[in-house]
PDB file of N, CA and C in Angstrom:
ATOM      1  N   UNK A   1      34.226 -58.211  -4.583  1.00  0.00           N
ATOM      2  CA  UNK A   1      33.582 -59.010  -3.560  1.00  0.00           C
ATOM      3  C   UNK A   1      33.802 -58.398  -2.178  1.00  0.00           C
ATOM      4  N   UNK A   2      34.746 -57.872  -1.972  1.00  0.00           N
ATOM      5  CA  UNK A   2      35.287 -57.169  -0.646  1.00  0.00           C
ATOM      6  C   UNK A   2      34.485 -56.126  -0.234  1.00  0.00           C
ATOM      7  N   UNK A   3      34.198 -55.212  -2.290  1.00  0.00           N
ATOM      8  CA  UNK A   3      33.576 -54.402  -1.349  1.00  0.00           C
ATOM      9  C   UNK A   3      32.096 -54.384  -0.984  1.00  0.00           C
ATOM     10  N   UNK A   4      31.344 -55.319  -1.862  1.00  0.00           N
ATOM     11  CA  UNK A   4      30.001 -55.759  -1.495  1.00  0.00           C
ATOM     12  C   UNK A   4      29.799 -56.383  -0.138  1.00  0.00           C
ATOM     13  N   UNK A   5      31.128 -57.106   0.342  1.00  0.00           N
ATOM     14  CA  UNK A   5      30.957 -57.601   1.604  1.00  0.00           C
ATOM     15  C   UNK A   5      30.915 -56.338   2.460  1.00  0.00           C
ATOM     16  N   UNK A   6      31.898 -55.250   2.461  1.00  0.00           N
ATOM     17  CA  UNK A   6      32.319 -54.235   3.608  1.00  0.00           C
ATOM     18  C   UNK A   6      30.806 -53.329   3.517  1.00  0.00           C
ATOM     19  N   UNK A   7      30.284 -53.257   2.157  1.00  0.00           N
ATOM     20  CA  UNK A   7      28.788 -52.128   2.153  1.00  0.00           C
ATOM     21  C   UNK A   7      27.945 -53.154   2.903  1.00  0.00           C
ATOM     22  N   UNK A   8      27.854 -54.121   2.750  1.00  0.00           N
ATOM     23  CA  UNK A   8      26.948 -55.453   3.327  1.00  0.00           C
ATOM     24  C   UNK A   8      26.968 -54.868   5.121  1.00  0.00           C
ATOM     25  N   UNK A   9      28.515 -55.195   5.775  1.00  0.00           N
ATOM     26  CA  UNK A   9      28.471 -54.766   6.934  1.00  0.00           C
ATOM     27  C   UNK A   9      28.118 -53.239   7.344  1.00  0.00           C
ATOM     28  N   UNK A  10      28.505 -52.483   6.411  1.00  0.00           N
ATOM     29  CA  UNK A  10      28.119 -51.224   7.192  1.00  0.00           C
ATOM     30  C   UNK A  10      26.696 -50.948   7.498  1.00  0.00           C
ATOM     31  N   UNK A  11      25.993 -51.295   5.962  1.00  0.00           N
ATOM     32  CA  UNK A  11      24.122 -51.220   6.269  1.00  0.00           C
ATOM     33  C   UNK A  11      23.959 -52.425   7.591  1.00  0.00           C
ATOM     34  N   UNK A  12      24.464 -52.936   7.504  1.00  0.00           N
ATOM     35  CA  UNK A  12      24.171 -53.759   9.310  1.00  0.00           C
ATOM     36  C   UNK A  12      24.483 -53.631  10.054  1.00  0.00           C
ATOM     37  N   UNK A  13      25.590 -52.720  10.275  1.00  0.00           N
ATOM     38  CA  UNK A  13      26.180 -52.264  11.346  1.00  0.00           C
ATOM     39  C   UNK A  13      25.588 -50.839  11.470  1.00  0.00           C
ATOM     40  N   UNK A  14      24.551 -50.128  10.407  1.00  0.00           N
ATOM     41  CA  UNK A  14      24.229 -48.487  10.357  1.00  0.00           C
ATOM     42  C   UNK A  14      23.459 -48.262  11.435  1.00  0.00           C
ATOM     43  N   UNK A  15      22.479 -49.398  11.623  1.00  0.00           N
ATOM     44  CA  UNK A  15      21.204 -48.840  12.515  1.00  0.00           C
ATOM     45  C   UNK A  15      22.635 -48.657  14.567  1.00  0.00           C
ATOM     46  N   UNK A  16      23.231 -49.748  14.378  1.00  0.00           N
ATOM     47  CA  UNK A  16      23.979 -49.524  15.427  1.00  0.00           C
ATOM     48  C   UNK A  16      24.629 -48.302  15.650  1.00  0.00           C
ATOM     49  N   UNK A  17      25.481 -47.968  14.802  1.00  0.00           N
ATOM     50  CA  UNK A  17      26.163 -46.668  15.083  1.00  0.00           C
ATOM     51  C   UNK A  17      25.569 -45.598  15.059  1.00  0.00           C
ATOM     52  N   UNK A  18      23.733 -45.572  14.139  1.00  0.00           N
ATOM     53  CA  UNK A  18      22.750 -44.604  14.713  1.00  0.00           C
ATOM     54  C   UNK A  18      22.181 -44.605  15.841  1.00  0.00           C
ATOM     55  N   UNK A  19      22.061 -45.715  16.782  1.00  0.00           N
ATOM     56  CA  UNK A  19      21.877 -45.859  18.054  1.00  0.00           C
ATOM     57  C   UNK A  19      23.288 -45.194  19.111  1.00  0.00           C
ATOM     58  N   UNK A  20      24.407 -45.472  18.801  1.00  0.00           N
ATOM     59  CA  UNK A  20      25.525 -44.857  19.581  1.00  0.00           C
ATOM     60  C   UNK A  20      25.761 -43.854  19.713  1.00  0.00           C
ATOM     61  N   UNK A  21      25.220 -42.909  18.518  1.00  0.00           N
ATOM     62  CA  UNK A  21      25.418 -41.847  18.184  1.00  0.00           C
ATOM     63  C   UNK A  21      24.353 -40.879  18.929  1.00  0.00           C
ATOM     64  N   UNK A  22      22.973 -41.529  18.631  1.00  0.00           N
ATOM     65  CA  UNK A  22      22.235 -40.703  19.576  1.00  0.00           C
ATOM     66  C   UNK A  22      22.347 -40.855  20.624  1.00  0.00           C
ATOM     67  N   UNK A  23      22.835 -41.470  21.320  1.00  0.00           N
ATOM     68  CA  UNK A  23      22.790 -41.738  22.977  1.00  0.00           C
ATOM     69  C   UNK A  23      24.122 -40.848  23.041  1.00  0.00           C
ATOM     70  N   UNK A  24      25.135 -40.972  22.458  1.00  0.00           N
ATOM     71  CA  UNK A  24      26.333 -40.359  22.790  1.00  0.00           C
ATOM     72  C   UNK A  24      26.255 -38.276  22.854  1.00  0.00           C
ATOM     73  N   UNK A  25      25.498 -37.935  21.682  1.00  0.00           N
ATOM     74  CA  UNK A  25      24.923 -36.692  21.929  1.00  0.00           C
ATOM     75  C   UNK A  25      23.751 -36.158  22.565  1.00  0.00           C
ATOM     76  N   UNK A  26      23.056 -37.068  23.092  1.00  0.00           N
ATOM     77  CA  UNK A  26      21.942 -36.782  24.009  1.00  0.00           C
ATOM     78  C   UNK A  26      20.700 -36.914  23.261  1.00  0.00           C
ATOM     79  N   UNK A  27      20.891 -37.359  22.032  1.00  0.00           N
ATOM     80  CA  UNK A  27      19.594 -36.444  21.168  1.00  0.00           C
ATOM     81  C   UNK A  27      18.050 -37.703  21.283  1.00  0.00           C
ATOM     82  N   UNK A  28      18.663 -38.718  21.834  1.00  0.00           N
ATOM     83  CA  UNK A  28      17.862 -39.511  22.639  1.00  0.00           C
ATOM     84  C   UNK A  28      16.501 -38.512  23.888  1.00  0.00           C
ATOM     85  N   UNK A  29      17.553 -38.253  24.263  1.00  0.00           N
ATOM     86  CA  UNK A  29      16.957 -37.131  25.604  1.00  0.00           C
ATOM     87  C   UNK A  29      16.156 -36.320  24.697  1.00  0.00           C
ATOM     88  N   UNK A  30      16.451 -35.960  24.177  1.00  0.00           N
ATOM     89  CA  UNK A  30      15.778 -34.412  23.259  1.00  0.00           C
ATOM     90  C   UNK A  30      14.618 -34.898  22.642  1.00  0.00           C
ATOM     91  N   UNK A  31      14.666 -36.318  22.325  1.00  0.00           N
ATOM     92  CA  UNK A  31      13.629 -36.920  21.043  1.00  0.00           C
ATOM     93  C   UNK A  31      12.516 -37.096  22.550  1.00  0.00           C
ATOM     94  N   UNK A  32      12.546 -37.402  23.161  1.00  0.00           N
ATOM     95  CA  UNK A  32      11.872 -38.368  25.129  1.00  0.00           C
ATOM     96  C   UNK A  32      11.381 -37.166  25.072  1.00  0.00           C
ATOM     97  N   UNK A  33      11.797 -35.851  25.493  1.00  0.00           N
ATOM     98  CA  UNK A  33      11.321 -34.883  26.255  1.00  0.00           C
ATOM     99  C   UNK A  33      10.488 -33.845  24.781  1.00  0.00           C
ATOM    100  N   UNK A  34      10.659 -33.798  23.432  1.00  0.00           N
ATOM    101  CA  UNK A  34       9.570 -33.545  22.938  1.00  0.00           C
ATOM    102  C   UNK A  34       8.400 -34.296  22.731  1.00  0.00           C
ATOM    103  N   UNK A  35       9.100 -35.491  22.812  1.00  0.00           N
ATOM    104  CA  UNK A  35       7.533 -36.544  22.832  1.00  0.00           C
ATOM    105  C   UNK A  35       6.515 -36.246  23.926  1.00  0.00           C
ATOM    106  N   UNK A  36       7.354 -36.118  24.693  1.00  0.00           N
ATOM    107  CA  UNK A  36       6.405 -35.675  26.270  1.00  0.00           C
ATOM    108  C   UNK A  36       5.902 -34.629  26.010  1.00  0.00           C
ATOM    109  N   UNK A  37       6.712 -33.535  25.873  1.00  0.00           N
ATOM    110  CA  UNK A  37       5.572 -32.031  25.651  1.00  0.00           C
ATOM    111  C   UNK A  37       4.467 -32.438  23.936  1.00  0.00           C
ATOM    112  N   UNK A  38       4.474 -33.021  23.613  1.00  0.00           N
ATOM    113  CA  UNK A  38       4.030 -33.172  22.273  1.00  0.00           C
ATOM    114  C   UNK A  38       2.431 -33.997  22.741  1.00  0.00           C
ATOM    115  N   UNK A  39       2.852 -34.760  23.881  1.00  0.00           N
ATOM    116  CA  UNK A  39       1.705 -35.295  24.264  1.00  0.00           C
ATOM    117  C   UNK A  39       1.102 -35.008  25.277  1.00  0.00           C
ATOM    118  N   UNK A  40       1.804 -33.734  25.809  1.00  0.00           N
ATOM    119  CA  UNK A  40       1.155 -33.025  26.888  1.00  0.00           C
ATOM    120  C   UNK A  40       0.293 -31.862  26.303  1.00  0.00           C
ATOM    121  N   UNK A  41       0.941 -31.297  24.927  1.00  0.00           N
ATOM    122  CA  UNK A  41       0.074 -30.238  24.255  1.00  0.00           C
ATOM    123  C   UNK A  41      -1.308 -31.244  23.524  1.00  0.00           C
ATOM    124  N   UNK A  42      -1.080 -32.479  23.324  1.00  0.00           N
ATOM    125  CA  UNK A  42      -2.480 -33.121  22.834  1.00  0.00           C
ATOM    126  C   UNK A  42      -3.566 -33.339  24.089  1.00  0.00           C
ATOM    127  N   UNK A  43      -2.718 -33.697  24.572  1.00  0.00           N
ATOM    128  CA  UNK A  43      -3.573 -33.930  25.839  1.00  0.00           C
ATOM    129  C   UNK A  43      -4.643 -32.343  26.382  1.00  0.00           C
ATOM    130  N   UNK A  44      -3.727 -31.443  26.325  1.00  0.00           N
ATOM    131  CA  UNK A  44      -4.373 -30.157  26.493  1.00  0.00           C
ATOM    132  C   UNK A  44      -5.581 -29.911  25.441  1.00  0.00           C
ATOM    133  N   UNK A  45      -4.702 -29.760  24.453  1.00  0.00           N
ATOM    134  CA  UNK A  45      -6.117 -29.308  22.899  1.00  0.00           C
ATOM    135  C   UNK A  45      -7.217 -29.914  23.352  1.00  0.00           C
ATOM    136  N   UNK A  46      -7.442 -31.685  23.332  1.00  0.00           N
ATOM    137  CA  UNK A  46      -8.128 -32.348  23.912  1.00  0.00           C
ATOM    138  C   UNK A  46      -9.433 -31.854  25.230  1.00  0.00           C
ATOM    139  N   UNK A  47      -8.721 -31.313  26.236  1.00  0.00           N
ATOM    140  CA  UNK A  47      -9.440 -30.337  27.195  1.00  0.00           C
ATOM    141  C   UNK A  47      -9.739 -29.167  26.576  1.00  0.00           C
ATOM    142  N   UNK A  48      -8.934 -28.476  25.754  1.00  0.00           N
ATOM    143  CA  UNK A  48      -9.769 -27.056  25.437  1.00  0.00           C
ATOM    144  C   UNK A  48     -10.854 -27.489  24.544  1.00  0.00           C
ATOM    145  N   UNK A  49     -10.878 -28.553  23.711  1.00  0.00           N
ATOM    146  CA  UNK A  49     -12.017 -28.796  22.829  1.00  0.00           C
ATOM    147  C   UNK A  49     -13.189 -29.392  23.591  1.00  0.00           C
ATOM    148  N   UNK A  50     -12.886 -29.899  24.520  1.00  0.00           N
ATOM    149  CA  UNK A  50     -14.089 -30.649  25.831  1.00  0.00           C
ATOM    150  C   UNK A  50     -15.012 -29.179  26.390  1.00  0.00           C
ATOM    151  N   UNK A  51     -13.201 -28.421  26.570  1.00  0.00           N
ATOM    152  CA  UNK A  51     -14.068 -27.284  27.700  1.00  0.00           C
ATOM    153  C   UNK A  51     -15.165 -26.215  26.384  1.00  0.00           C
ATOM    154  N   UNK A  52     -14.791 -26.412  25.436  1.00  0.00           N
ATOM    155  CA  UNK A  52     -15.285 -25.695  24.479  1.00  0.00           C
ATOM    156  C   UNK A  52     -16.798 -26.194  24.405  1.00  0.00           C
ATOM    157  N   UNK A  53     -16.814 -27.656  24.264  1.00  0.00           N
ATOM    158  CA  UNK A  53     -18.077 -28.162  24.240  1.00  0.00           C
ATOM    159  C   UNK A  53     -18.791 -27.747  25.112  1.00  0.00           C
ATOM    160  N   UNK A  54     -18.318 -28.054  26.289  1.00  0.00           N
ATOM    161  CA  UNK A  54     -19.326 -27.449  27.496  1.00  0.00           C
ATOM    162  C   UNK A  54     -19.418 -26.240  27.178  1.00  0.00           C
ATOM    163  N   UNK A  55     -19.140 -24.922  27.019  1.00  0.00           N
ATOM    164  CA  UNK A  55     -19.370 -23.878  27.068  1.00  0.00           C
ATOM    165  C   UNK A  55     -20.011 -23.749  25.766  1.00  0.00           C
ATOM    166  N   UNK A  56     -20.048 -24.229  25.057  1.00  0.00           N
ATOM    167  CA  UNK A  56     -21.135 -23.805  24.281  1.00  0.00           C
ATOM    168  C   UNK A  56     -22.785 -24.553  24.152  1.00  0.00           C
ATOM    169  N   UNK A  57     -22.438 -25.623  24.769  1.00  0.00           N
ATOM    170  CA  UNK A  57     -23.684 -26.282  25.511  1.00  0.00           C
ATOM    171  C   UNK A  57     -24.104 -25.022  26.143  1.00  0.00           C
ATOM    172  N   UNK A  58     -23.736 -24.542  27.193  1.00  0.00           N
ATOM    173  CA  UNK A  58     -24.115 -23.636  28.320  1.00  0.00           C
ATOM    174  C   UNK A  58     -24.607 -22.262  27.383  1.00  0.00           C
ATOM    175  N   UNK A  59     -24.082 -22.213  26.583  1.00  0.00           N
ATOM    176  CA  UNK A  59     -24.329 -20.680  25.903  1.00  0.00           C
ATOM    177  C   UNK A  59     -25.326 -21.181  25.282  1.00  0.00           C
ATOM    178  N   UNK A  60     -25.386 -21.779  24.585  1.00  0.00           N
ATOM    179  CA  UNK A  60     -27.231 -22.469  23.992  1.00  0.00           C
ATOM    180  C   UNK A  60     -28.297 -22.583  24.812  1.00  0.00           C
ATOM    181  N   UNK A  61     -27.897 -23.091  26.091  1.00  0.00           N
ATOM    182  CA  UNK A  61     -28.743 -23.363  27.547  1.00  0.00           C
ATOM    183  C   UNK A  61     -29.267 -22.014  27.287  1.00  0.00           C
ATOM    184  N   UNK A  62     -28.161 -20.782  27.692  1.00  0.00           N
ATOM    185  CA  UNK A  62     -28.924 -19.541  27.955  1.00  0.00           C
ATOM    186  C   UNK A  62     -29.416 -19.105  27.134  1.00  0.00           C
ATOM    187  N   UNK A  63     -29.373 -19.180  25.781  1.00  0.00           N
ATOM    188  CA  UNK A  63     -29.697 -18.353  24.882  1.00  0.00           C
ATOM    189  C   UNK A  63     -31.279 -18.881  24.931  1.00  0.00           C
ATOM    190  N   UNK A  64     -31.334 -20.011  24.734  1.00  0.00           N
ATOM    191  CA  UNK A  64     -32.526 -20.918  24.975  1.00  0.00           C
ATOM    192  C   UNK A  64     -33.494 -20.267  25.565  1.00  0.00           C
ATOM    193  N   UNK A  65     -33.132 -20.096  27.088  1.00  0.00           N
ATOM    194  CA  UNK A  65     -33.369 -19.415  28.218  1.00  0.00           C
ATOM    195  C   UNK A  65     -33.894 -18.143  28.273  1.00  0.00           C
ATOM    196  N   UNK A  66     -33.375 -16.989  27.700  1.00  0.00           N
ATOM    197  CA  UNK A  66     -33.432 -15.697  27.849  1.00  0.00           C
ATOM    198  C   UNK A  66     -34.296 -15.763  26.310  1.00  0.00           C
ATOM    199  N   UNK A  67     -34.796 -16.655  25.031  1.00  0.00           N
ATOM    200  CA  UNK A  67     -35.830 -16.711  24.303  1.00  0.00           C
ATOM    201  C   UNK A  67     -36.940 -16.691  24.963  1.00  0.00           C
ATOM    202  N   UNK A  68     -37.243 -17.782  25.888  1.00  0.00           N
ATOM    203  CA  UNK A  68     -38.180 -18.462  26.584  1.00  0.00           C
ATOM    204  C   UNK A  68     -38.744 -17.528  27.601  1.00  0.00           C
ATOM    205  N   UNK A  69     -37.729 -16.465  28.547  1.00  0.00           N
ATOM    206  CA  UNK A  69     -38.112 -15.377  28.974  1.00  0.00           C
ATOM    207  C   UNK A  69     -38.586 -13.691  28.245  1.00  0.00           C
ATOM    208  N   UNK A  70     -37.776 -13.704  26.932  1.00  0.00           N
ATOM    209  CA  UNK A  70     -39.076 -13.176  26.200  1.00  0.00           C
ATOM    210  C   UNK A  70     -39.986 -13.029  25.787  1.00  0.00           C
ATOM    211  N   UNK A  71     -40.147 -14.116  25.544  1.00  0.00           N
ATOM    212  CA  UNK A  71     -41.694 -14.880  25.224  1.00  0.00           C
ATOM    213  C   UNK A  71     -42.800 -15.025  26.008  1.00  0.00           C
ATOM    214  N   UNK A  72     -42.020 -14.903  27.147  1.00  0.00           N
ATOM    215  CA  UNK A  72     -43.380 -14.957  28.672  1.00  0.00           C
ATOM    216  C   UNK A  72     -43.486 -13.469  29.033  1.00  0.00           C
ATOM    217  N   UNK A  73     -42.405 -12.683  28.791  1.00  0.00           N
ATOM    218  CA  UNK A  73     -42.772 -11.194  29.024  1.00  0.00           C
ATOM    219  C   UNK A  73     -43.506 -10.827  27.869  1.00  0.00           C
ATOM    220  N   UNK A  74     -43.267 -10.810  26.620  1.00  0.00           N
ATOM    221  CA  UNK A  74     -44.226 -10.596  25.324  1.00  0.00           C
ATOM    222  C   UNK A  74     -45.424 -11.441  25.883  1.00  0.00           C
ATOM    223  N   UNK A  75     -45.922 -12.073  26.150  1.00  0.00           N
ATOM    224  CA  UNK A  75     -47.544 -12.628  26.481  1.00  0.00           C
ATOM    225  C   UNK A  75     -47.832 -11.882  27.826  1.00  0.00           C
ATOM    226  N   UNK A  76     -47.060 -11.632  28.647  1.00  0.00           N
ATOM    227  CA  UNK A  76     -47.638 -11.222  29.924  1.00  0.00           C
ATOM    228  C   UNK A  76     -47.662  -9.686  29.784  1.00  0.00           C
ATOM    229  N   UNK A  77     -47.147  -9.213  28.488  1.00  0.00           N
ATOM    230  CA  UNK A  77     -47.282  -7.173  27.825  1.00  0.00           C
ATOM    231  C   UNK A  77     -48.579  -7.504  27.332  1.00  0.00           C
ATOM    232  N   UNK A  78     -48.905  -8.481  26.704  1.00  0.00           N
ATOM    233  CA  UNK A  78     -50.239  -8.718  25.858  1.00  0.00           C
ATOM    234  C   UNK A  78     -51.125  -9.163  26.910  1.00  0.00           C
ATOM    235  N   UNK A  79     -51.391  -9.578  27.957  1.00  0.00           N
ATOM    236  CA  UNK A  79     -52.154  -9.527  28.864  1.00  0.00           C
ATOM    237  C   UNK A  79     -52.563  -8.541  29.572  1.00  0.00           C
ATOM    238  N   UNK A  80     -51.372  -8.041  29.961  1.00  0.00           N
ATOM    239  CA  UNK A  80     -51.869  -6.641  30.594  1.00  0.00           C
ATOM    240  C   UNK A  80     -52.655  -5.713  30.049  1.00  0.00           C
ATOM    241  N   UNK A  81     -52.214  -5.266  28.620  1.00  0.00           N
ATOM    242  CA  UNK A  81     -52.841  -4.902  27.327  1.00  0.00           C
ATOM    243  C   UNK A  81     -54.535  -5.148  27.034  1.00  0.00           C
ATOM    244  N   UNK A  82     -54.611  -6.540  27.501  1.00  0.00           N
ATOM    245  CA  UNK A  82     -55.816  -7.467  27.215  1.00  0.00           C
ATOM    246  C   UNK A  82     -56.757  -6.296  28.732  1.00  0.00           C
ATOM    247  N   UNK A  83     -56.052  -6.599  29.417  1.00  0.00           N
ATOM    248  CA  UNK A  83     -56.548  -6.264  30.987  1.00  0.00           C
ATOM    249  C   UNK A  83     -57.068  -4.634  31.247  1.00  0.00           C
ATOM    250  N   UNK A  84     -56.533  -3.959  30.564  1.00  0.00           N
ATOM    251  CA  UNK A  84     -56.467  -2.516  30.352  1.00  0.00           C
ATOM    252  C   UNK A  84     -57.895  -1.808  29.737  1.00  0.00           C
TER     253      UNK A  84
END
């Protein structure tokens, strides 16, 4: 009975002395300050995948673009052609 009582207290007393323990070695601090860079590198990915979007919006824009200007120089070779 003693010792079901004493295992009884320690699992209730465990989460405590895992709390004392991390504060006493810092590892509190350590757990804070990767969380922070952890959500500073999401936060980033986040922007490179935004900035990604835009830039490939923009690269479609041009590609778009420099089709659309072939296409008017190919008709305006065939005009001249026509004109000749």
């Amino acid at each position: 009975m003693e010792i079901l009582l004493s295992l009884l207290l320690l699992f209730l007393l465990l989460p405590i002395y895992m709390i004392v323990i991390r504060w006493i070695f810092g590892i509190n601090l350590i757990v804070d300050r990767l969380e922070k860079i952890q959500l500073s590198l999401e936060r980033i990915r986040k922007e490179n995948e935004s900035t990604k979007i835009k830039y490939d919006r923009i690269i479609s824009q041009q590609e778009k673009i420099i089709n659309l200007n072939a296409e008017r120089n190919n008709r305006q070779a065939e005009m001249i052609d026509l004109l000749k």
